[in-house]
PDB file of N, CA and C in Angstrom:
ATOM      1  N   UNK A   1       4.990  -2.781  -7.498  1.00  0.00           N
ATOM      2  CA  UNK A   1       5.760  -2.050  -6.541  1.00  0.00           C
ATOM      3  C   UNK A   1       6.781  -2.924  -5.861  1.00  0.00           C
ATOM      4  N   UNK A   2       7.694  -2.669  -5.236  1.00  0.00           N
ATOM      5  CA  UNK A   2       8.570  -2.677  -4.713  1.00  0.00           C
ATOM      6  C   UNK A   2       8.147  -3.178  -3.327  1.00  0.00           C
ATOM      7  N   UNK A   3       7.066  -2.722  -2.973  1.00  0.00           N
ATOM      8  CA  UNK A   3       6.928  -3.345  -1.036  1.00  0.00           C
ATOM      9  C   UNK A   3       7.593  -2.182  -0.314  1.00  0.00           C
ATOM     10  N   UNK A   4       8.546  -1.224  -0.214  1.00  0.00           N
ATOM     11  CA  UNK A   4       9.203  -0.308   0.007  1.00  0.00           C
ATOM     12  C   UNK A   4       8.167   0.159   0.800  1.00  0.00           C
ATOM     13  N   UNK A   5       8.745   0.962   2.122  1.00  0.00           N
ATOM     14  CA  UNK A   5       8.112   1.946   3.355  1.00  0.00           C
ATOM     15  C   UNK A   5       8.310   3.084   3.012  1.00  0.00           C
ATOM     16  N   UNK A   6       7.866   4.246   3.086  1.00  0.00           N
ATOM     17  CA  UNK A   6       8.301   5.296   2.797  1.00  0.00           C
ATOM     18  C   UNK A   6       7.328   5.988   3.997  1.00  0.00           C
ATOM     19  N   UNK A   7       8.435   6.765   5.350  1.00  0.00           N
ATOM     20  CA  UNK A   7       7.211   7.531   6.073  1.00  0.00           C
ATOM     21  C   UNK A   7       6.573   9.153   5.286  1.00  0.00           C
ATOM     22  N   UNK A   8       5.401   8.812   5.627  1.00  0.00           N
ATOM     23  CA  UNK A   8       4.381   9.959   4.390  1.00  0.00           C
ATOM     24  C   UNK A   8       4.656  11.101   5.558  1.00  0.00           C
ATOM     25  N   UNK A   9       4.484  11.114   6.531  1.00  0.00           N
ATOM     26  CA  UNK A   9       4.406  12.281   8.291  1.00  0.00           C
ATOM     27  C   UNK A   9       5.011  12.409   8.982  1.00  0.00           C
ATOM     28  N   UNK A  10       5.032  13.121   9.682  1.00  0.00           N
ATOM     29  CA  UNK A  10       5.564  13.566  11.378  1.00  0.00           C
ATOM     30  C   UNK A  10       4.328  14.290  12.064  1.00  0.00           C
ATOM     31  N   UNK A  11       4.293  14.247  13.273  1.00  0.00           N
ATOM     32  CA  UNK A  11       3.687  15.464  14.075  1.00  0.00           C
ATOM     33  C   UNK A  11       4.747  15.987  14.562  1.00  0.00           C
ATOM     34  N   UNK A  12       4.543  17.318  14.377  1.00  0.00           N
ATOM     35  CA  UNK A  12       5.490  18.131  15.029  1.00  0.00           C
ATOM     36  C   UNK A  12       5.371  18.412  16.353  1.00  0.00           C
ATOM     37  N   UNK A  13       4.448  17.953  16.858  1.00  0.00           N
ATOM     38  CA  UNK A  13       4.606  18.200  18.934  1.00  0.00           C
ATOM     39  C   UNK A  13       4.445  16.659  19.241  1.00  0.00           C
ATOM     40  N   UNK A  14       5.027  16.058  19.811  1.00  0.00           N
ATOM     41  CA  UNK A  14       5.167  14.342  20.427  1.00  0.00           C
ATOM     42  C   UNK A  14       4.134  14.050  21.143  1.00  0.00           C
ATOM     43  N   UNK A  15       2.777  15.234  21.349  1.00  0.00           N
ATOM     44  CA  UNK A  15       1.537  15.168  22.252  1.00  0.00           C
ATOM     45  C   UNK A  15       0.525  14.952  21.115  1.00  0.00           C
ATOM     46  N   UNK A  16       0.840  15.203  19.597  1.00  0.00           N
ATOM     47  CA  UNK A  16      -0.059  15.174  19.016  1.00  0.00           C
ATOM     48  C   UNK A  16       0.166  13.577  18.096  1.00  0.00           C
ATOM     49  N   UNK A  17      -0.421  12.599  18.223  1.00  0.00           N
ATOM     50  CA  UNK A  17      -0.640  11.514  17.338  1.00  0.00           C
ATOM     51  C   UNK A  17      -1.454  11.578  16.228  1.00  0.00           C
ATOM     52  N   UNK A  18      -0.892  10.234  15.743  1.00  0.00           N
ATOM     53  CA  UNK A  18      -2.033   9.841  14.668  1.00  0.00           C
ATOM     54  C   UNK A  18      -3.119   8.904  15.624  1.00  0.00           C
ATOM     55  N   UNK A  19      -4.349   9.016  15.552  1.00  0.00           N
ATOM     56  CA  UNK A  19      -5.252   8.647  16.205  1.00  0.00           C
ATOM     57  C   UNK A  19      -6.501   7.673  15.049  1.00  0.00           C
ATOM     58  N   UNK A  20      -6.282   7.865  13.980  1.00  0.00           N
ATOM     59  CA  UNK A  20      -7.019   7.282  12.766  1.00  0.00           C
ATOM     60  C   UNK A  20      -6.617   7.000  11.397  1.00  0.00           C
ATOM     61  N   UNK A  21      -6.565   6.638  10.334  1.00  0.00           N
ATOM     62  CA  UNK A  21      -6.178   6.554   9.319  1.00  0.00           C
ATOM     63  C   UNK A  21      -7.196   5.647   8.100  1.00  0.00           C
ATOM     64  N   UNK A  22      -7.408   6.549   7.065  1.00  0.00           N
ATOM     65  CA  UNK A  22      -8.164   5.752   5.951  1.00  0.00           C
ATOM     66  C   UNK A  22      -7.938   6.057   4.935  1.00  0.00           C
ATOM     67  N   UNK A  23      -8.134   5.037   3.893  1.00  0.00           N
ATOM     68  CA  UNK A  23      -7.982   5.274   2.510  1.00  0.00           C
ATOM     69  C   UNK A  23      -9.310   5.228   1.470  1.00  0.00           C
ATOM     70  N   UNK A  24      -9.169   6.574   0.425  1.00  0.00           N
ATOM     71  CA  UNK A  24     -10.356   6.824  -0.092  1.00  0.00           C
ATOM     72  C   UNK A  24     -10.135   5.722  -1.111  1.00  0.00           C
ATOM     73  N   UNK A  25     -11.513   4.948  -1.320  1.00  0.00           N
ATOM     74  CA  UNK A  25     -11.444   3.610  -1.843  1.00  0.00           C
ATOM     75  C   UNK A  25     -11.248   3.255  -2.999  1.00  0.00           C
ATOM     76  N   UNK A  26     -10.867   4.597  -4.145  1.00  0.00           N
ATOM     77  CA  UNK A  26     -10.386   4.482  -5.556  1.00  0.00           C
ATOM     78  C   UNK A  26      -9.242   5.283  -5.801  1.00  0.00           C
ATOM     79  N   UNK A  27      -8.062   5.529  -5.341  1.00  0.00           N
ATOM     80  CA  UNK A  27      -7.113   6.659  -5.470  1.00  0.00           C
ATOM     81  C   UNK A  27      -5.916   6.572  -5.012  1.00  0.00           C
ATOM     82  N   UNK A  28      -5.350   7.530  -4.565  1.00  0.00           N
ATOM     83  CA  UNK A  28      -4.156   7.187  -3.496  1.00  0.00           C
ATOM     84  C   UNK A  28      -4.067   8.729  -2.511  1.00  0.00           C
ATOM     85  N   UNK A  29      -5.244   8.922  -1.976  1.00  0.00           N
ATOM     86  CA  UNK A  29      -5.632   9.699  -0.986  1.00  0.00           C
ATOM     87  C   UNK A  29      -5.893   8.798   0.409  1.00  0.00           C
ATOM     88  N   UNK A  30      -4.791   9.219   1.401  1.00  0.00           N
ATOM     89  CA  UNK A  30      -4.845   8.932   2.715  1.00  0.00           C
ATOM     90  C   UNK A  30      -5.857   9.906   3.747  1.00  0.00           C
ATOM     91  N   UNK A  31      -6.292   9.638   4.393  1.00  0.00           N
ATOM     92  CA  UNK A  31      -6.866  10.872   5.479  1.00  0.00           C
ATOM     93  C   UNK A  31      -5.905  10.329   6.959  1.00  0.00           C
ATOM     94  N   UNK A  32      -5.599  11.142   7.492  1.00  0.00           N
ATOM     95  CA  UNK A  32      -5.102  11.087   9.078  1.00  0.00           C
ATOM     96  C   UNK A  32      -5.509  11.547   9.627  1.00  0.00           C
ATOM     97  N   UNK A  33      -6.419  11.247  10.720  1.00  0.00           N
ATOM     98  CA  UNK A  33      -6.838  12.017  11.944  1.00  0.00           C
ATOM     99  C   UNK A  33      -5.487  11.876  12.847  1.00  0.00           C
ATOM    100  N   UNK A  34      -5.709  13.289  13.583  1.00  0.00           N
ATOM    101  CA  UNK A  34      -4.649  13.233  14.937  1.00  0.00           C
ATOM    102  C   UNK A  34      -5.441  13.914  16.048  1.00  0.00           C
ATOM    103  N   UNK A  35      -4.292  14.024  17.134  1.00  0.00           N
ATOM    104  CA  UNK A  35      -5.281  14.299  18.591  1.00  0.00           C
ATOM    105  C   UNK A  35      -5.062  15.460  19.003  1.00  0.00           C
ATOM    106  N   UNK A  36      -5.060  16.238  18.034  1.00  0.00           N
ATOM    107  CA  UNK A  36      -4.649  17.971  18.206  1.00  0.00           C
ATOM    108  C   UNK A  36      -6.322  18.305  17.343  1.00  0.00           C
ATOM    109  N   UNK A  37      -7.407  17.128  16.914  1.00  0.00           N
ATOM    110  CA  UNK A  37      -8.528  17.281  16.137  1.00  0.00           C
ATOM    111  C   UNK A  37      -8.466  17.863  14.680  1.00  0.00           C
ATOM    112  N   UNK A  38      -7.350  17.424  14.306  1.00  0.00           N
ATOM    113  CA  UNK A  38      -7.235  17.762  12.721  1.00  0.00           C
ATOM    114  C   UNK A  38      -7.053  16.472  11.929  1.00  0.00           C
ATOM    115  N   UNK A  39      -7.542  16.801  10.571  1.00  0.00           N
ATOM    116  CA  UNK A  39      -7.241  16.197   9.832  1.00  0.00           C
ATOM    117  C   UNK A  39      -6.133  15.768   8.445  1.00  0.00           C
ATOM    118  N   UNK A  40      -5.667  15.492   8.192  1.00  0.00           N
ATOM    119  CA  UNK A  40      -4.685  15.669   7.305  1.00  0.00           C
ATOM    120  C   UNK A  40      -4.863  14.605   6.238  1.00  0.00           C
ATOM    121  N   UNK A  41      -4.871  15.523   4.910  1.00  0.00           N
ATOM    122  CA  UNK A  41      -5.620  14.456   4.096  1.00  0.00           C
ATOM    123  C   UNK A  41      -4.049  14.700   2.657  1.00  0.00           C
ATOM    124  N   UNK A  42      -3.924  13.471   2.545  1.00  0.00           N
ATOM    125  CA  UNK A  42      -2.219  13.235   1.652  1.00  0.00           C
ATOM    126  C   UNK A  42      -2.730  12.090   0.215  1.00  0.00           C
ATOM    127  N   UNK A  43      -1.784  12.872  -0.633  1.00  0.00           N
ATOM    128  CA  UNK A  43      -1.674  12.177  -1.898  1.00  0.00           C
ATOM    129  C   UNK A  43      -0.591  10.960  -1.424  1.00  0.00           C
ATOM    130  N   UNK A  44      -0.277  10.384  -1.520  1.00  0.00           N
ATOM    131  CA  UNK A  44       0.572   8.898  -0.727  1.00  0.00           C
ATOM    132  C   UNK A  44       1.413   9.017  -2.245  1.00  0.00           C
ATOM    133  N   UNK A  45       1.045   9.147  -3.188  1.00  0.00           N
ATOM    134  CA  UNK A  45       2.060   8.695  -4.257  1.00  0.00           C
ATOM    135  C   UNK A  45       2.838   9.951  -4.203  1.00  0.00           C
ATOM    136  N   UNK A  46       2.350  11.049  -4.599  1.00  0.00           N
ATOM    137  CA  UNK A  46       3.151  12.421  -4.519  1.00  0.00           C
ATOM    138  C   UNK A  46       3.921  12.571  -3.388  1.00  0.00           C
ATOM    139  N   UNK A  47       3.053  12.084  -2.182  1.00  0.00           N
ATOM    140  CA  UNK A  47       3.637  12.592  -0.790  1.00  0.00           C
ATOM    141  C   UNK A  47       3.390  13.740  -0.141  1.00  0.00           C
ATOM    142  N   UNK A  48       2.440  13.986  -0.770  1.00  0.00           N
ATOM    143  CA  UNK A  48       2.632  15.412  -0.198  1.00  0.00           C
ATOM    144  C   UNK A  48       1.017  15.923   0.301  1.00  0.00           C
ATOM    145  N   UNK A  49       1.223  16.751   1.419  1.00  0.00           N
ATOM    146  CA  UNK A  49      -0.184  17.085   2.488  1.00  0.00           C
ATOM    147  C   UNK A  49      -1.199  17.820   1.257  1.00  0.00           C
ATOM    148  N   UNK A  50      -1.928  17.330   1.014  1.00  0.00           N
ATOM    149  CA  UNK A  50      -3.377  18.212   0.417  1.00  0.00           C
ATOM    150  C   UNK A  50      -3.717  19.305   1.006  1.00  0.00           C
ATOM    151  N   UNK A  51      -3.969  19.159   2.204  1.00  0.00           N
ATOM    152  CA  UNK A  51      -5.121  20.061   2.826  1.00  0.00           C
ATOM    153  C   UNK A  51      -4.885  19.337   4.436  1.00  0.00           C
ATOM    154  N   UNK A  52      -5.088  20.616   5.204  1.00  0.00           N
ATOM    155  CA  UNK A  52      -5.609  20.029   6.805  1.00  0.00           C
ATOM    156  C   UNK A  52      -6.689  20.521   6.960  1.00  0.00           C
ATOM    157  N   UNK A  53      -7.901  19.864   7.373  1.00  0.00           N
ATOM    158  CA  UNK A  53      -9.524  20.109   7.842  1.00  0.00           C
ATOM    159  C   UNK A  53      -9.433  19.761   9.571  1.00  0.00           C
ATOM    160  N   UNK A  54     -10.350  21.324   9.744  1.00  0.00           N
ATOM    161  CA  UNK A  54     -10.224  21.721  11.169  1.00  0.00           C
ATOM    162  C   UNK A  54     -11.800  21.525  11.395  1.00  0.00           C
ATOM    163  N   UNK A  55     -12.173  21.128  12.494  1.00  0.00           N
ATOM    164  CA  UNK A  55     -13.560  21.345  12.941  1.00  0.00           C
ATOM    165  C   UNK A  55     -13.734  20.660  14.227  1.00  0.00           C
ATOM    166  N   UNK A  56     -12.678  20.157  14.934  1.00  0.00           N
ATOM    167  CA  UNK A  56     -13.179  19.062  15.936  1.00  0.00           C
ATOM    168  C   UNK A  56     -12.040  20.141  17.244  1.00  0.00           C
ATOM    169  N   UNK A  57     -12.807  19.522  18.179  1.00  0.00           N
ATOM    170  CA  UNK A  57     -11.924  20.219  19.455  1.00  0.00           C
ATOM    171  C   UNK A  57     -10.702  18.985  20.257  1.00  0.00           C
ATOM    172  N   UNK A  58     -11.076  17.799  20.049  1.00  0.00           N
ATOM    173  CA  UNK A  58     -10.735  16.662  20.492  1.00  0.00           C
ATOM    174  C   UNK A  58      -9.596  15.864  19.304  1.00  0.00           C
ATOM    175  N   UNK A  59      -9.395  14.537  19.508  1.00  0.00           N
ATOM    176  CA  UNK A  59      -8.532  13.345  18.652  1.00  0.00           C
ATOM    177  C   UNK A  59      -9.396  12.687  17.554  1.00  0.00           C
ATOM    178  N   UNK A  60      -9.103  13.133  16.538  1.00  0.00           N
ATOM    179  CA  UNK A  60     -10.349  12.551  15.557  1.00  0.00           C
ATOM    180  C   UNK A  60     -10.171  11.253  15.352  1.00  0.00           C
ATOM    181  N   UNK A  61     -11.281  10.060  16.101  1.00  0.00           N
ATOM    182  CA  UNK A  61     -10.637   8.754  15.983  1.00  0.00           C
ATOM    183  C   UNK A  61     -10.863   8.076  15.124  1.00  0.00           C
ATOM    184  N   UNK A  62     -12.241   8.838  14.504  1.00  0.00           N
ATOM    185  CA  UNK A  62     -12.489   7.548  13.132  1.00  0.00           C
ATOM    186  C   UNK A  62     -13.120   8.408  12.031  1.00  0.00           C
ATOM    187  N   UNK A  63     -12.718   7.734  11.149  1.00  0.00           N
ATOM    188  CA  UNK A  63     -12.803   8.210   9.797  1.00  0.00           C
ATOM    189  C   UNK A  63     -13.649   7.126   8.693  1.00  0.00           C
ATOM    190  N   UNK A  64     -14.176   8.174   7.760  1.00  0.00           N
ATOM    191  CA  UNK A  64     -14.940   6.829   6.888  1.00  0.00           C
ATOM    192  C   UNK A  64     -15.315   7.953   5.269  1.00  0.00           C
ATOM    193  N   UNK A  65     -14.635   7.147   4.244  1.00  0.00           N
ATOM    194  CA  UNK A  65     -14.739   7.622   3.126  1.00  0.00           C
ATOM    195  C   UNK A  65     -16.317   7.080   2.115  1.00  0.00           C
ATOM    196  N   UNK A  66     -16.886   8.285   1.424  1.00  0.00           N
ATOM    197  CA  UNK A  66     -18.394   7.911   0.686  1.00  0.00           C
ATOM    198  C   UNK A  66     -17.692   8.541  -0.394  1.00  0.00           C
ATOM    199  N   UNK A  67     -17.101   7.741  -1.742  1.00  0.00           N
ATOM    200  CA  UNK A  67     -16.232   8.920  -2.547  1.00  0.00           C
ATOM    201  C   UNK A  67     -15.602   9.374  -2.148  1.00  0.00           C
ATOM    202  N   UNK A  68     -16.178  11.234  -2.339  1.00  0.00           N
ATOM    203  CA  UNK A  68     -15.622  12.584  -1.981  1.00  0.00           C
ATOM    204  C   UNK A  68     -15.821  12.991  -1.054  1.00  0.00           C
ATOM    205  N   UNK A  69     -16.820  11.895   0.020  1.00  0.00           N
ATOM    206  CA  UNK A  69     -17.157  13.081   1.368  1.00  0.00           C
ATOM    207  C   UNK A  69     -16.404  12.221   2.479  1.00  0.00           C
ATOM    208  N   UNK A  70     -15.650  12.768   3.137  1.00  0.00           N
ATOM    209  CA  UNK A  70     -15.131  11.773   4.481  1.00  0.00           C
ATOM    210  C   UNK A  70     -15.995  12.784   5.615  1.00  0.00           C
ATOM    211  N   UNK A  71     -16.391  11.313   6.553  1.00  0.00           N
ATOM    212  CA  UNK A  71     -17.142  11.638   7.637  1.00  0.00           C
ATOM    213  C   UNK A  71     -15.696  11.441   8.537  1.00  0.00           C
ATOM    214  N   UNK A  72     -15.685  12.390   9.486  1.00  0.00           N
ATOM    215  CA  UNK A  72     -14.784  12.022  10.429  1.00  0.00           C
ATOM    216  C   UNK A  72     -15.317  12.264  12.016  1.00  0.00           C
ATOM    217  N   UNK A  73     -15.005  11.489  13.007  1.00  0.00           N
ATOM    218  CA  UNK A  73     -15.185  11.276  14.062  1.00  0.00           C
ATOM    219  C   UNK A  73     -14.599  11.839  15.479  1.00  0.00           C
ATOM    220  N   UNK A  74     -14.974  12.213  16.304  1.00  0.00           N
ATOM    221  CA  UNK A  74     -13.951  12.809  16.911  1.00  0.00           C
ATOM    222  C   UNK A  74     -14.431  12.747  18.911  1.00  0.00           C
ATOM    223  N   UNK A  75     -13.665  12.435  19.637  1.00  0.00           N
ATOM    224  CA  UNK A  75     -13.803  12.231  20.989  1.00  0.00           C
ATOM    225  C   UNK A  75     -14.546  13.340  21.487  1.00  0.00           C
ATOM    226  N   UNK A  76     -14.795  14.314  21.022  1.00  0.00           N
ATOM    227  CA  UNK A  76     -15.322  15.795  21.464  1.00  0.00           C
ATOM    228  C   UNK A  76     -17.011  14.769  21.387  1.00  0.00           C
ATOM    229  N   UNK A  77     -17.154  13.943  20.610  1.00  0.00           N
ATOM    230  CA  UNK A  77     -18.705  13.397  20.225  1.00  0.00           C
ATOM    231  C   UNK A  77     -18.971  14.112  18.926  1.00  0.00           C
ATOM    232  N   UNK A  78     -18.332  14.855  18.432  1.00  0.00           N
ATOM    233  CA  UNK A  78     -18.702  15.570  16.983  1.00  0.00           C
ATOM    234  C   UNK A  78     -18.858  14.488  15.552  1.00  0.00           C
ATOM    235  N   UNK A  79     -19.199  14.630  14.100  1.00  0.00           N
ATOM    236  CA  UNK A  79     -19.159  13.790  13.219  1.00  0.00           C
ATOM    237  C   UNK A  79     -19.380  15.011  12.080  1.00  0.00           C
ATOM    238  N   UNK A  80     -17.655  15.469  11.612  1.00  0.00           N
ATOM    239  CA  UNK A  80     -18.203  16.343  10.764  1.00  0.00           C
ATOM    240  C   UNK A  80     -17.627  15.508   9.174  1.00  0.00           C
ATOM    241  N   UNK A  81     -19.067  15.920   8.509  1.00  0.00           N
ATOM    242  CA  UNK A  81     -18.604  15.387   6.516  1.00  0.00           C
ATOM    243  C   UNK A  81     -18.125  16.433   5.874  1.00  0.00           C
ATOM    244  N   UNK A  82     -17.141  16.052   4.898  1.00  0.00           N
ATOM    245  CA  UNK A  82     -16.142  17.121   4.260  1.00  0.00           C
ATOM    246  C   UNK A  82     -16.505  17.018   2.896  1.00  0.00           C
ATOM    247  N   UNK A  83     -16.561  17.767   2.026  1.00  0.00           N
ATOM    248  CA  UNK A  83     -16.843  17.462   0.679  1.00  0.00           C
ATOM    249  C   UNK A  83     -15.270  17.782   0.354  1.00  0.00           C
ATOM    250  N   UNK A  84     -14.670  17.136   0.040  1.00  0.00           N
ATOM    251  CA  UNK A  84     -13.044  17.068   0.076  1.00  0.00           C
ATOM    252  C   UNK A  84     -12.461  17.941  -1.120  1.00  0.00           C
ATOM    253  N   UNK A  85     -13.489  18.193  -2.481  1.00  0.00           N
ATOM    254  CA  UNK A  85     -13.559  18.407  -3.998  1.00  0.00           C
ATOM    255  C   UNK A  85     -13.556  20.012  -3.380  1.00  0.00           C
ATOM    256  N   UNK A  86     -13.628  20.603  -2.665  1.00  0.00           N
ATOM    257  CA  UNK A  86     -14.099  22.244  -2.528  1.00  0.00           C
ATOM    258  C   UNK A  86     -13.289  22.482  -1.334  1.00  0.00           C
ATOM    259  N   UNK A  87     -13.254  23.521  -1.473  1.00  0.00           N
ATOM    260  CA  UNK A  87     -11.946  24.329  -0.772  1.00  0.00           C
ATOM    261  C   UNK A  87     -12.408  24.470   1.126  1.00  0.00           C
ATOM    262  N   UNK A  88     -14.100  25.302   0.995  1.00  0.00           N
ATOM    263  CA  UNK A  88     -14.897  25.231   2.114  1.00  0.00           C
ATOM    264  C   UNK A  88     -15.323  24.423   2.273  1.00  0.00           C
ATOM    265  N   UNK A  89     -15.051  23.176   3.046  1.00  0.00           N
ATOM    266  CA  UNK A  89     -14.921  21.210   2.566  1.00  0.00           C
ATOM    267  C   UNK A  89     -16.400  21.339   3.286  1.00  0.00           C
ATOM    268  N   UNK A  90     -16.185  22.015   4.771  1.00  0.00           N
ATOM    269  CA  UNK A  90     -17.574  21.337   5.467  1.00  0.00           C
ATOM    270  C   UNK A  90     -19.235  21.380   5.262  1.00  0.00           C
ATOM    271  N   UNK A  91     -19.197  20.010   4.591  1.00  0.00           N
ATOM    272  CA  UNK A  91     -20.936  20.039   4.662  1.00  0.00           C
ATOM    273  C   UNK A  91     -22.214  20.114   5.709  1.00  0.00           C
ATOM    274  N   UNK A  92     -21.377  19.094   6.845  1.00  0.00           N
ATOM    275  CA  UNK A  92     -22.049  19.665   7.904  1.00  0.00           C
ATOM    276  C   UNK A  92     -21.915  19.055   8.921  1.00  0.00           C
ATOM    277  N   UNK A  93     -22.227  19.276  10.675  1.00  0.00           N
ATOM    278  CA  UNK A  93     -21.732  18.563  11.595  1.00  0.00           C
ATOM    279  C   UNK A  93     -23.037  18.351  12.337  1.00  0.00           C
ATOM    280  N   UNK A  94     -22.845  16.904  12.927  1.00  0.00           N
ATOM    281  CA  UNK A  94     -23.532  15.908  13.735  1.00  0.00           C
ATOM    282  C   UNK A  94     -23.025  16.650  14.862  1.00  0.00           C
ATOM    283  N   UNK A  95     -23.661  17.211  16.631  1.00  0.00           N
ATOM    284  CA  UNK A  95     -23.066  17.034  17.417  1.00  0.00           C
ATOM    285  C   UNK A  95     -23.915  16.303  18.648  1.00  0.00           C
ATOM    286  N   UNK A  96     -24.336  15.271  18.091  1.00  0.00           N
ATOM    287  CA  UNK A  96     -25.778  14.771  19.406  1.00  0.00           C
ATOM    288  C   UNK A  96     -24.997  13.633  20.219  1.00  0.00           C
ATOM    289  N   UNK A  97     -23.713  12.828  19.716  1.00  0.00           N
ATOM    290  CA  UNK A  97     -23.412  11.938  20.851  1.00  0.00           C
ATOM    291  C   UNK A  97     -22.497  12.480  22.225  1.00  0.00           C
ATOM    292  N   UNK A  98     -22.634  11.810  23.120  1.00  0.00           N
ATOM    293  CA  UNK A  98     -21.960  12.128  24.650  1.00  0.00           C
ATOM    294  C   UNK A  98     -20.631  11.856  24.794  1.00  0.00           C
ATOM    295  N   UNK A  99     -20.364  10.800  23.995  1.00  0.00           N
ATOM    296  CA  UNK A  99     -19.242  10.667  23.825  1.00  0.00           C
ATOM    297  C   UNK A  99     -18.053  10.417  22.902  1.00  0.00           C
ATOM    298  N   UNK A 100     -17.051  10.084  23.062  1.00  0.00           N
ATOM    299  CA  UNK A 100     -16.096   9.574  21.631  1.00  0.00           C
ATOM    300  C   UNK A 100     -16.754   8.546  20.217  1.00  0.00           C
ATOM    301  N   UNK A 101     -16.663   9.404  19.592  1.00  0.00           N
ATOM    302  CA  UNK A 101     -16.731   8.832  18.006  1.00  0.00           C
ATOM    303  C   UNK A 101     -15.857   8.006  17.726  1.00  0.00           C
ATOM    304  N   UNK A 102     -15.749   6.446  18.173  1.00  0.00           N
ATOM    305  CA  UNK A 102     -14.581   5.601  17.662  1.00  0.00           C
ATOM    306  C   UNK A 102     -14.639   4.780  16.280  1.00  0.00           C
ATOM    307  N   UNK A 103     -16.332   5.236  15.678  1.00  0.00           N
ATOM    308  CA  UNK A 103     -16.287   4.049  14.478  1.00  0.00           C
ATOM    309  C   UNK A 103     -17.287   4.420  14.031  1.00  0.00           C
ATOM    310  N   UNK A 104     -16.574   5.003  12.124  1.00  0.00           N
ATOM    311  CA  UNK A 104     -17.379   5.046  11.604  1.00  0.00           C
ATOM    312  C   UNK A 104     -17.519   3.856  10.073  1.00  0.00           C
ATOM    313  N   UNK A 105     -18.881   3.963   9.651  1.00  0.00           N
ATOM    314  CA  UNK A 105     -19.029   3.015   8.751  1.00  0.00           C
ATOM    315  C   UNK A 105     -19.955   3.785   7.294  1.00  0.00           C
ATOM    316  N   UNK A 106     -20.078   3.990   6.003  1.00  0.00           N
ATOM    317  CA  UNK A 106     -21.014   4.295   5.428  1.00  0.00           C
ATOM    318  C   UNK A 106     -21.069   2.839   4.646  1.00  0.00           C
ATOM    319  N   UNK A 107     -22.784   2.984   4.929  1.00  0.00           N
ATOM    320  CA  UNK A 107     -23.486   1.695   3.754  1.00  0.00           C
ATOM    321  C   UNK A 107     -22.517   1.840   2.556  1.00  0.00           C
ATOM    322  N   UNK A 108     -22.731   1.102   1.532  1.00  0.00           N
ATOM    323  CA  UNK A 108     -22.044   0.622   0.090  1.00  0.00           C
ATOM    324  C   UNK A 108     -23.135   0.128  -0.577  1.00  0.00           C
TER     325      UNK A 108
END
């Protein structure tokens, strides 16, 4: 490659950020959390948005790829896993912590 920048986004309201960002660890699938609690999950080579996954009320701050399932994190205290391969992604949601989800990790 080239080294070349190319911006992949925008948010369209200046209240909503990017709040997270990860890459699925064999591909060229980005995930973006932002603080409107969505997710936005992008082909980086194509450029172009996959899919947005909704489930959080809060800024989804952390994200963490197992394969196909991204766990994502979110200030609400939520931790929902996506099976990313299926259309109805959500497998299922954690909601037992008090507070912000800033970091997630899966074993290897």
């Amino acid at each position: 490659g080239t080294g070349s920048i190319v911006e992949l986004m925008k948010t369209a309201d200046e209240n909503n950020k990017v709040g997270s960002v990860s890459w699925v660890r064999d591909g060229n699938f980005l995930a973006v959390g932002t603080f409107d609690g969505t997710v936005q999950l992008w082909d980086a080579e194509s450029q172009k948005l996959l899919r947005t996954l909704k489930g959080h009320q809060a800024r989804v701050a952390s994200l963490a790829w197992n394969e196909y399932i991204l766990s994502t994190g979110s200030r609400d205290g939520s931790i929902n896993n996506h099976d990313v391969r299926v259309s109805n992604s959500l497998v299922n949601s954690l909601r037992d912590h008090c507070g912000e989800v800033c970091g997630l990790k899966w074993n290897e």
